[in-house]
Protein backbone atom coordinates (compact mmCIF):
# COMPACT_ATOMS: atom_id res chain seq x y z
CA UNK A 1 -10.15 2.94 17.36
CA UNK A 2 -9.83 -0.67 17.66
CA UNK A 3 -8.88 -2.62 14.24
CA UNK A 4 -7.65 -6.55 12.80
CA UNK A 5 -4.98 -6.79 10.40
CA UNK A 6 -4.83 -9.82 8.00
CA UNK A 7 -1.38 -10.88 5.55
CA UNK A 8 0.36 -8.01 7.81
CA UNK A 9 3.67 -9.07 6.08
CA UNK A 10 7.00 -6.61 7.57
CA UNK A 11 4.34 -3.85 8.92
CA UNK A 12 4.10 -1.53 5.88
CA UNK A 13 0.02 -1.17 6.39
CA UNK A 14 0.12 -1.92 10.31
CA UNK A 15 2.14 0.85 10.22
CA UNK A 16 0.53 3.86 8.34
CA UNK A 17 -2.69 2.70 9.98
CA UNK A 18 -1.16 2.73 13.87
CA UNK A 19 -0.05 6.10 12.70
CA UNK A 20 -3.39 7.35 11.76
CA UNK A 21 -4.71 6.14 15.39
CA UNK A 22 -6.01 2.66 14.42
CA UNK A 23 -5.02 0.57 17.79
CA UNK A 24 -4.06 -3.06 16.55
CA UNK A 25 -6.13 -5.86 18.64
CA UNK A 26 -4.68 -8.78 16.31
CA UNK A 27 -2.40 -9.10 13.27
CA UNK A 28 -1.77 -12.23 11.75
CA UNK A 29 1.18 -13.70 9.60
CA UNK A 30 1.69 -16.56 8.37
CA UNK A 31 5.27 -16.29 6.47
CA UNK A 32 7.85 -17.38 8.77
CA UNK A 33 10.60 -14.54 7.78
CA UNK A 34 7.88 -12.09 7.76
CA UNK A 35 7.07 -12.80 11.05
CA UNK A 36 10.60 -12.61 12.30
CA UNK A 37 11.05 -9.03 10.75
CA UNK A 38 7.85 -8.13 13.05
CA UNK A 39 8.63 -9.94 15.94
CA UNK A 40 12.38 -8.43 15.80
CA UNK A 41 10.77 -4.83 15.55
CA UNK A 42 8.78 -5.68 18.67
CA UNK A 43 11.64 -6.71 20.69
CA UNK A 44 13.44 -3.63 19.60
CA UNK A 45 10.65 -1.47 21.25
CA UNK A 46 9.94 0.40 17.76
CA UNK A 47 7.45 3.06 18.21
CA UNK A 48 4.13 1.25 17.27
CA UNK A 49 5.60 -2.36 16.54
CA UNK A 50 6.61 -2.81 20.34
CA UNK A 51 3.19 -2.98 21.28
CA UNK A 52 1.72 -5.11 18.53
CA UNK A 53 -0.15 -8.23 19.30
CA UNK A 54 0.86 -10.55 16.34
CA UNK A 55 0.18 -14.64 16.04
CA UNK A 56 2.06 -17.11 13.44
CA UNK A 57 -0.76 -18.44 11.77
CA UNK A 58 -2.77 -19.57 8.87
CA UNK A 59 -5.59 -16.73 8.24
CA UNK A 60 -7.74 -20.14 6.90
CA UNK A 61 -7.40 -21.34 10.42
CA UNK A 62 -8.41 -18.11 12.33
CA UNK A 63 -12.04 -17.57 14.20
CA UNK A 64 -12.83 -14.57 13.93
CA UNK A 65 -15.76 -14.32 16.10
CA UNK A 66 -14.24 -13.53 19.33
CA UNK A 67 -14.11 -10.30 18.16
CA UNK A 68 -17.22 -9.93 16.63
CA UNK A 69 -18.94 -6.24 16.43
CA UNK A 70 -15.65 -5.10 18.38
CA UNK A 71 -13.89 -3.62 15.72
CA UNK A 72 -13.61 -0.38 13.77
CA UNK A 73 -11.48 -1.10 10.91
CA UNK A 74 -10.47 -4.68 9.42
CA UNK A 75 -7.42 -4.43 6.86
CA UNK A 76 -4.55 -6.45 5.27
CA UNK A 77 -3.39 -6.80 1.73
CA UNK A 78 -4.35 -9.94 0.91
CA UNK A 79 -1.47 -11.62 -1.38
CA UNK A 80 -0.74 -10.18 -4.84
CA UNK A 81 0.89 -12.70 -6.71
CA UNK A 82 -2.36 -14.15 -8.25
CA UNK A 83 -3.52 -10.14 -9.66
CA UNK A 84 0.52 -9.15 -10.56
CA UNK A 85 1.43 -7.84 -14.07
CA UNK A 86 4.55 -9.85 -13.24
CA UNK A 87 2.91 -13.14 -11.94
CA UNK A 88 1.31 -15.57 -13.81
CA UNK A 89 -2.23 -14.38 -13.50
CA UNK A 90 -3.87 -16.86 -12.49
CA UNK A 91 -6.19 -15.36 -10.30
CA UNK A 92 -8.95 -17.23 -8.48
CA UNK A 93 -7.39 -19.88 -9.78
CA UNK A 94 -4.18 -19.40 -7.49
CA UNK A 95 -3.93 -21.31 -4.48
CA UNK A 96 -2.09 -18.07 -2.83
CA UNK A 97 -6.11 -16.01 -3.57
CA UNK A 98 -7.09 -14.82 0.34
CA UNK A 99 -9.92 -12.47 -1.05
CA UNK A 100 -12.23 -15.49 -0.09
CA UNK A 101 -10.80 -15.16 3.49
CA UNK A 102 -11.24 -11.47 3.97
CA UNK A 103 -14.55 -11.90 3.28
CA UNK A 104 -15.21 -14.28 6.12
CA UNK A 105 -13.08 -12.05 8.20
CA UNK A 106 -15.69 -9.55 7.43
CA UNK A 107 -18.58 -11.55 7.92
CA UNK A 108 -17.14 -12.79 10.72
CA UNK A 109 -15.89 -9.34 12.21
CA UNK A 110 -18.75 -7.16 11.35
CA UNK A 111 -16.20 -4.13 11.32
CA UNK A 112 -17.71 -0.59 11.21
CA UNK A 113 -14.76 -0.65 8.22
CA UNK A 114 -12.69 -2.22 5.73
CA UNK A 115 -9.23 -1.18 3.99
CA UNK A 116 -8.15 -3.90 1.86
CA UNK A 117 -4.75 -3.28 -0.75
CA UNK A 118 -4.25 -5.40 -4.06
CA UNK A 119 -2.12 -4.66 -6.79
CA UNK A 120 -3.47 -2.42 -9.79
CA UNK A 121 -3.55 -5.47 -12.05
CA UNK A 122 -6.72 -6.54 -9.86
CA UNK A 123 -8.53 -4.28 -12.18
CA UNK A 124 -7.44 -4.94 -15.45
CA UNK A 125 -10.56 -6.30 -17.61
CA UNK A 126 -9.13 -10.54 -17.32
CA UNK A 127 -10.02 -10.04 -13.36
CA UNK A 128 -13.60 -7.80 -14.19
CA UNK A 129 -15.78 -11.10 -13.08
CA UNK A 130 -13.95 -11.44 -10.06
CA UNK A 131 -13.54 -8.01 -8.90
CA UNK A 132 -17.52 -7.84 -9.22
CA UNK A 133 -17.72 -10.64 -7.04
CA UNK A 134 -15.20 -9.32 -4.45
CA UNK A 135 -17.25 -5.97 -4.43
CA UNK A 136 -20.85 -7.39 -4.39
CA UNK A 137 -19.47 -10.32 -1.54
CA UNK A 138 -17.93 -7.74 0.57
CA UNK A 139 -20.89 -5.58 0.00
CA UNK A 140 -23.17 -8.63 1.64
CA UNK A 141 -20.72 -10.95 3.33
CA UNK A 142 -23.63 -12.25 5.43
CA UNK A 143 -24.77 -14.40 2.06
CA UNK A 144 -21.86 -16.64 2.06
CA UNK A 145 -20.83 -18.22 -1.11
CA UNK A 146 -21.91 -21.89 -0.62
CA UNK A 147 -19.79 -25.39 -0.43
CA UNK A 148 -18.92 -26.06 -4.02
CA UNK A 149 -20.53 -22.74 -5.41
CA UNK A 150 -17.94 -21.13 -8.18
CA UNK A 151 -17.25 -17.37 -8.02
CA UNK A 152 -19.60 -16.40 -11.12
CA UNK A 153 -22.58 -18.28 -9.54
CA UNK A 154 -22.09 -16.27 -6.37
CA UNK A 155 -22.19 -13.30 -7.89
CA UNK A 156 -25.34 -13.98 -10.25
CA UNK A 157 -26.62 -15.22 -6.72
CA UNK A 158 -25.75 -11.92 -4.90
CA UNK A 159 -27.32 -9.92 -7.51
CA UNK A 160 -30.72 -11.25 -7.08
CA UNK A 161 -31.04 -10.47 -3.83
CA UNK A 162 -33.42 -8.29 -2.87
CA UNK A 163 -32.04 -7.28 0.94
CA UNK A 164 -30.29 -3.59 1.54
CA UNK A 165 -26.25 -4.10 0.76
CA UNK A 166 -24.20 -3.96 4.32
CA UNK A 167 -21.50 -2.22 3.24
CA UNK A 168 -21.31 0.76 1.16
CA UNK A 169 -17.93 0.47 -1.46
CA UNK A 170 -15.00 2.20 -3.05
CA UNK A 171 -12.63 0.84 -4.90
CA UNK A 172 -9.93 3.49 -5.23
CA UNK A 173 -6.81 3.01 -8.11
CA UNK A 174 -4.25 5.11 -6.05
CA UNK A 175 -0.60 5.79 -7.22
CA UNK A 176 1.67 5.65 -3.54
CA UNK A 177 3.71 9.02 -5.03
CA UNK A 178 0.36 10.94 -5.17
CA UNK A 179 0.49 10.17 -1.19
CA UNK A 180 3.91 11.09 -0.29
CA UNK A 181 6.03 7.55 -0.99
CA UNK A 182 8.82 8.23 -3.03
CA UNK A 183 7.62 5.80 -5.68
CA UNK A 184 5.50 5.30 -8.30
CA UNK A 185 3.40 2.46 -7.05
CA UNK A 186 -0.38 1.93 -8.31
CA UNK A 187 -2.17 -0.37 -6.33
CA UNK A 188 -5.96 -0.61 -6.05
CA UNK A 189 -7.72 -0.07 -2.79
CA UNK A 190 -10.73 -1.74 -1.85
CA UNK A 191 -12.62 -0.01 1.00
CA UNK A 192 -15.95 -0.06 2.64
CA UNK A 193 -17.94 1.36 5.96
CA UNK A 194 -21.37 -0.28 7.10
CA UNK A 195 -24.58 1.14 5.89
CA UNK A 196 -26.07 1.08 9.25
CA UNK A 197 -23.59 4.31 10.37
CA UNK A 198 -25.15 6.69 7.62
CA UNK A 199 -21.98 8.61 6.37
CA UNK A 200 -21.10 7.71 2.76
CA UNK A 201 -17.65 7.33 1.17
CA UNK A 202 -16.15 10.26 -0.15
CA UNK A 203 -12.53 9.18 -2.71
CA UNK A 204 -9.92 10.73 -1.00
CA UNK A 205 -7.66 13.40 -2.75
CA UNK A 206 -3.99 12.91 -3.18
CA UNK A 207 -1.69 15.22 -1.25
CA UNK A 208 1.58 15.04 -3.61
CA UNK A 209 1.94 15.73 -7.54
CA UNK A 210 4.54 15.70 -10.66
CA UNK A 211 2.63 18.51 -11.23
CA UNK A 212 4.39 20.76 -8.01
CA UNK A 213 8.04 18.25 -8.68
CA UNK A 214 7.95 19.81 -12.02
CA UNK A 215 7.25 23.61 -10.69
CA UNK A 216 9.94 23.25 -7.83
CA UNK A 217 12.54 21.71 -10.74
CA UNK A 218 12.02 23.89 -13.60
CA UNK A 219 10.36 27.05 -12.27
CA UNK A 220 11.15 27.90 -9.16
CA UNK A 221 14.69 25.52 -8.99
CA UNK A 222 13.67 24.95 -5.28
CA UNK A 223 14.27 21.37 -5.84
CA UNK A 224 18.00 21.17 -7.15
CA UNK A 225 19.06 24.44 -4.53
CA UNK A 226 17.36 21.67 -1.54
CA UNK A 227 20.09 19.06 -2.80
CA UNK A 228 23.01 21.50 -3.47
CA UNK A 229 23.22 20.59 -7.02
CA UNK A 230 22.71 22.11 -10.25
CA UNK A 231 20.20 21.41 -12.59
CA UNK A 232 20.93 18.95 -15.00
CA UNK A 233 19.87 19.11 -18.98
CA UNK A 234 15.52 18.84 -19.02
CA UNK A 235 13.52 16.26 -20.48
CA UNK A 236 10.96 17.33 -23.53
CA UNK A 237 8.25 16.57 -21.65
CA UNK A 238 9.04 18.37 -18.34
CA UNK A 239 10.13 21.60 -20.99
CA UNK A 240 6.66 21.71 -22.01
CA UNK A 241 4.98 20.60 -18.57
CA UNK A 242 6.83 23.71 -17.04
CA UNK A 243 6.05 25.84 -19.47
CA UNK A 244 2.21 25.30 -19.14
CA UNK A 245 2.30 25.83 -15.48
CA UNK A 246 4.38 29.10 -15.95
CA UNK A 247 1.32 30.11 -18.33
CA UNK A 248 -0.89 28.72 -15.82
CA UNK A 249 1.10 31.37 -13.24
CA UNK A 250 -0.37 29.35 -9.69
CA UNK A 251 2.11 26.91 -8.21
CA UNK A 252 0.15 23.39 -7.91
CA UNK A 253 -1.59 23.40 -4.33
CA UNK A 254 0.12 19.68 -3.42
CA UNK A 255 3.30 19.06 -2.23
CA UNK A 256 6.08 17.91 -4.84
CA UNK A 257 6.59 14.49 -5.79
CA UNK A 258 9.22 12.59 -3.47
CA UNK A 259 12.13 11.40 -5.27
CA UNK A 260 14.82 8.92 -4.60
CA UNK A 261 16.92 11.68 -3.90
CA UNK A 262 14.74 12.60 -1.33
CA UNK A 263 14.42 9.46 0.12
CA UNK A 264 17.65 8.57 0.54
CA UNK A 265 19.34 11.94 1.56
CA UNK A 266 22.24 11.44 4.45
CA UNK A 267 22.38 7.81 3.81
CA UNK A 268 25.38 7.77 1.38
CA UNK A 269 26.70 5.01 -0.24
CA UNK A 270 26.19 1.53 1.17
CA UNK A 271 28.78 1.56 4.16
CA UNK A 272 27.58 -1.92 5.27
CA UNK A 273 25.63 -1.49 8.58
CA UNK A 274 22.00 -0.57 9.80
CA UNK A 275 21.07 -2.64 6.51
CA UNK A 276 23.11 -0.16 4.20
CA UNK A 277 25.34 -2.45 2.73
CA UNK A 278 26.12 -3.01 -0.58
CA UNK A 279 24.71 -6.29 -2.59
CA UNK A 280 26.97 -6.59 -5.93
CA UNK A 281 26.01 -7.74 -9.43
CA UNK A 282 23.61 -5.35 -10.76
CA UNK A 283 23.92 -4.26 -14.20
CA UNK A 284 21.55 -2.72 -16.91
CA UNK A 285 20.59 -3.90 -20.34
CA UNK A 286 17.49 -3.58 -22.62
CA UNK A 287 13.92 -3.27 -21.02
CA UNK A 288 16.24 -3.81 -17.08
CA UNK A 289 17.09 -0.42 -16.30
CA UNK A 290 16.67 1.11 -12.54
CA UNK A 291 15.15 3.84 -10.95
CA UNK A 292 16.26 7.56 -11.54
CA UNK A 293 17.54 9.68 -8.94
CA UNK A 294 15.13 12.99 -9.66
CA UNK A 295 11.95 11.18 -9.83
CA UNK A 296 9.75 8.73 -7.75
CA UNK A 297 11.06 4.92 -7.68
CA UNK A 298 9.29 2.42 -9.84
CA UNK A 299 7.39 -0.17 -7.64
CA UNK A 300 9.70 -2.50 -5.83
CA UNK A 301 8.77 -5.53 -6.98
CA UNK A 302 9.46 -9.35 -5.47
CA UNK A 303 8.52 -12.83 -6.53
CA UNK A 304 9.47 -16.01 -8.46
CA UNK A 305 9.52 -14.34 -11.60
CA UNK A 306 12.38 -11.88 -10.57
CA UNK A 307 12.85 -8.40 -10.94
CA UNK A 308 12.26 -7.61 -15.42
CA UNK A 309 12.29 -4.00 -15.28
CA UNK A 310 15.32 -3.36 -12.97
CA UNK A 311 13.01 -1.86 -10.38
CA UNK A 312 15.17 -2.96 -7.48
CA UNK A 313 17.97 -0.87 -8.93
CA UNK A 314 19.06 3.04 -9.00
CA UNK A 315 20.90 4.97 -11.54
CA UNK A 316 23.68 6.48 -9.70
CA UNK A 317 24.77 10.53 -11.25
CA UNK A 318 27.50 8.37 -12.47
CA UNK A 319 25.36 6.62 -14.62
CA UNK A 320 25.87 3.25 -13.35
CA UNK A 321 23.65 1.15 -11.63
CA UNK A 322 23.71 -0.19 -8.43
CA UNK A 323 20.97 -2.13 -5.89
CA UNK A 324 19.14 -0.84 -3.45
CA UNK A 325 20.36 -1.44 -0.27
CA UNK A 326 17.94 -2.88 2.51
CA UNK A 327 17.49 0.78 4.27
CA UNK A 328 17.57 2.27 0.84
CA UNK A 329 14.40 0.39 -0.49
CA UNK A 330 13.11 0.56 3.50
CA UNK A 331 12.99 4.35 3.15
CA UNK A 332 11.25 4.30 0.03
CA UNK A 333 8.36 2.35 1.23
CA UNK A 334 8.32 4.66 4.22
CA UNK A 335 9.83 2.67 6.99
CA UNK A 336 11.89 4.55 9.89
CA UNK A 337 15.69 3.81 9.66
CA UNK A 338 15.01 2.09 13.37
CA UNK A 339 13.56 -0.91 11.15
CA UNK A 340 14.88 -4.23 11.16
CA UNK A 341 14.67 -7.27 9.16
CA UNK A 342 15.92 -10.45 10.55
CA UNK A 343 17.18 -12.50 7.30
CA UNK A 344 19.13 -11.93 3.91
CA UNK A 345 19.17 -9.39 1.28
CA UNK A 346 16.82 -11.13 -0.68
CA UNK A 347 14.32 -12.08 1.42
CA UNK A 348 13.92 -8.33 3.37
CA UNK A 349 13.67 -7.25 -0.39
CA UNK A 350 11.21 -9.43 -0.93
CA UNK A 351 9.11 -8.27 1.90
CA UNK A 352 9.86 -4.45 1.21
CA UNK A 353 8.65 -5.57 -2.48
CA UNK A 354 5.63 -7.03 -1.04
CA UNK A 355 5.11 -3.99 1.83
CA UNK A 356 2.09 -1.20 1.30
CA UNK A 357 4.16 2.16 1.57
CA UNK A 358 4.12 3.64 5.08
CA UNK A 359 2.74 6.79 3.41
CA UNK A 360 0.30 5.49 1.43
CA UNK A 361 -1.49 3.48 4.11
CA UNK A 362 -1.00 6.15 6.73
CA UNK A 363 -3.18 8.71 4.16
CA UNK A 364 -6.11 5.73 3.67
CA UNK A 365 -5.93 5.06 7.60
CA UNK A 366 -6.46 8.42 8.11
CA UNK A 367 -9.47 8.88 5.66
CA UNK A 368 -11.08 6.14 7.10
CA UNK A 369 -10.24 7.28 10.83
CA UNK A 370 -11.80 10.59 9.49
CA UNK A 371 -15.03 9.02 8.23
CA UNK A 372 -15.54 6.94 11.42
CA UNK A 373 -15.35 10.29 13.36
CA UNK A 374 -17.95 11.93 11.76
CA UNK A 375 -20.48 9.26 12.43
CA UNK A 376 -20.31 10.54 16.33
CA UNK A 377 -20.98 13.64 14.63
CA UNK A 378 -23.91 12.81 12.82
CA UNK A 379 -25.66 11.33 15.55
CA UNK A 380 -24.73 13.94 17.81
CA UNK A 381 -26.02 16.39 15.15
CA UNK A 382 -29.52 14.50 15.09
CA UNK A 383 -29.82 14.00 18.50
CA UNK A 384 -29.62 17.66 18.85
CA UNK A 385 -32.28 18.51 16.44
């Protein structure tokens, strides 16, 4: 299946969605060390990347309609920053908002699909107006908002119209550990398939749980016998998470939660090549603390206003703190150690904090792939009655 990939950043989403058998016609980037990081996977010959076509360029600047009623699945993650708990919410009022463009990319595109990745904080009740708008314009992108019409007024515009939507909608909150990323990262996916090829949207269910990590810790032990270690003192609310589940008698039908621990097994301390290599100065202190070793990561997080919550950091058995290396915070987005990134610590962190887990878009790529199959089954289905 053919697809278009907008804000495709260091190939998190390109990625997952290559995996699930999406076949990238054009990805655009517009970040210059972004674009490096891809371009230096491509000349590497990484599975997937190495056959990537990829342009430098302004999404505001791109014409779409070359490609018009071509493609199966249109997808990016347009930029954060504006939506972020950490940013300065500004929203529509950000110059960095590219919701407006993957709209016209839609429009434009006419995909049979759409897989679009924000940040949760898109859907926090300050954004409510503008989400609408982003679900009812992407639900009719042929009634483009006019030259100097606001937001709101499209919207109250949108709603009055009387025509069939062209796109039916989901937008799915999703938690990256739930699909197999060894972090805890909510994000918000917004998703849609045209009307015209009858098959309706169906949420997808998550594959991973703390439910199981808890089982495989405190009931079974499978968890601490995996890492040759033994089981350290238990948390209140794991005591009396086990103990319903032991009551309950079924182990959970997922697969655990992956951990940092997971994530990271063989790599060993930073040893200062493939991108494992030790960055100095981290340290914790009130409301800055870093990830745990036994559970999912918090989010990595980039941008101007820093790292508050320590989420680029680990807490080592020692109890110290460290940072993630580059491969470190690579594997827990989901990247293959044959992943490169062609400048500094901070920037690659930056563009792993910006990256859609591997696993995470792989599992949406897949449910999408899934519902675009069964469309040649429907037909074929009413053909033969």
């Amino acid at each position: 299946m053919r697809s278009i990939e907008l804000f495709s950043g260091c190939g998190g989403l390109a990625l997952g969605t290559a995996r699930a058998g999406f076949n990238h016609e054009l990805m655009v980037e517009w970040n210059a060390d972004a674009f490096a990081t891809l371009a230096l996977n491509k000349a590497n010959g990484v599975e997937h990347a190495r056959d990537w076509p990829f342009i430098r360029e302004d999404v505001r600047q791109v014409d779409w309609s070359s490609f018009s009623g071509q493609i199966d699945l249109a997808a990016g993650g347009p930029p954060c920053q504006p939506f972020s708990i950490c940013g300065k919410h500004r929203g529509h009022d950000d110059a960095r908002d590219m919701w407006p463009e993957a709209i016209r990319a839609v429009r434009e595109l006419r995909p049979r699909a759409f897989l679009f990745e924000n940040v949760r904080g898109l859907a926090r009740p300050a954004f409510a107006s503008y989400l609408a708008w982003i679900k009812a314009a992407l639900m009719d992108p042929s009634a483009a908002r006019r030259k100097d019409e606001g937001h709101e007024e499209h919207l109250a515009r949108l709603m009055r119209r009387r025509t069939a939507p062209e796109y039916d909608i989901l937008v799915l909150k999703v938690n990256a550990a739930d699909f197999g990323a060894a972090q805890k990262r909510n994000r918000v996916v917004v998703a849609g398939v045209r009307v015209d090829l009858g098959v309706d949207l169906v949420p997808l269910k998550p594959t991973h749980s703390h439910e199981r990590l808890v089982w495989d810790k405190w009931v079974t032990g499978d968890y601490w016998r995996r890492h040759g270690m033994r089981a350290p003192a238990i948390s209140d609310a794991d005591r009396a998470l086990a103990a319903r589940l032991r009551a309950n008698g079924e182990r959970p039908n997922t697969e655990p939660w992956r951990t940092v621990r997971d994530a990271i097994a063989g790599l060993g301390e930073p040893k200062g090549n493939n991108w494992h290599v030790f960055q100095p100065g981290a340290r914790a202190y009130a409301g800055h603390t870093g990830s745990i070793m036994d559970e999912p990561a918090k989010a990595l997080k980039a941008g101007d206003h820093g790292v508050p919550g320590g989420e680029n950091m680990m807490v080592l058995d020692s109890g110290n703190v460290r940072y993630f290396s580059v491969r470190e915070a690579a594997r827990l987005q989901g990247l293959p150690d044959e992943w490169s990134f062609a400048t500094s610590w901070t920037e690659s962190m930056r563009q792993l904090g910006n990256a859609v887990p591997v696993q995470l878009s792989e599992a949406v790529g897949r449910w999408m792939a899934n519902t675009l199959r069964s469309v040649t089954h429907i037909v074929r289905s009413r053909k033969a009655a």
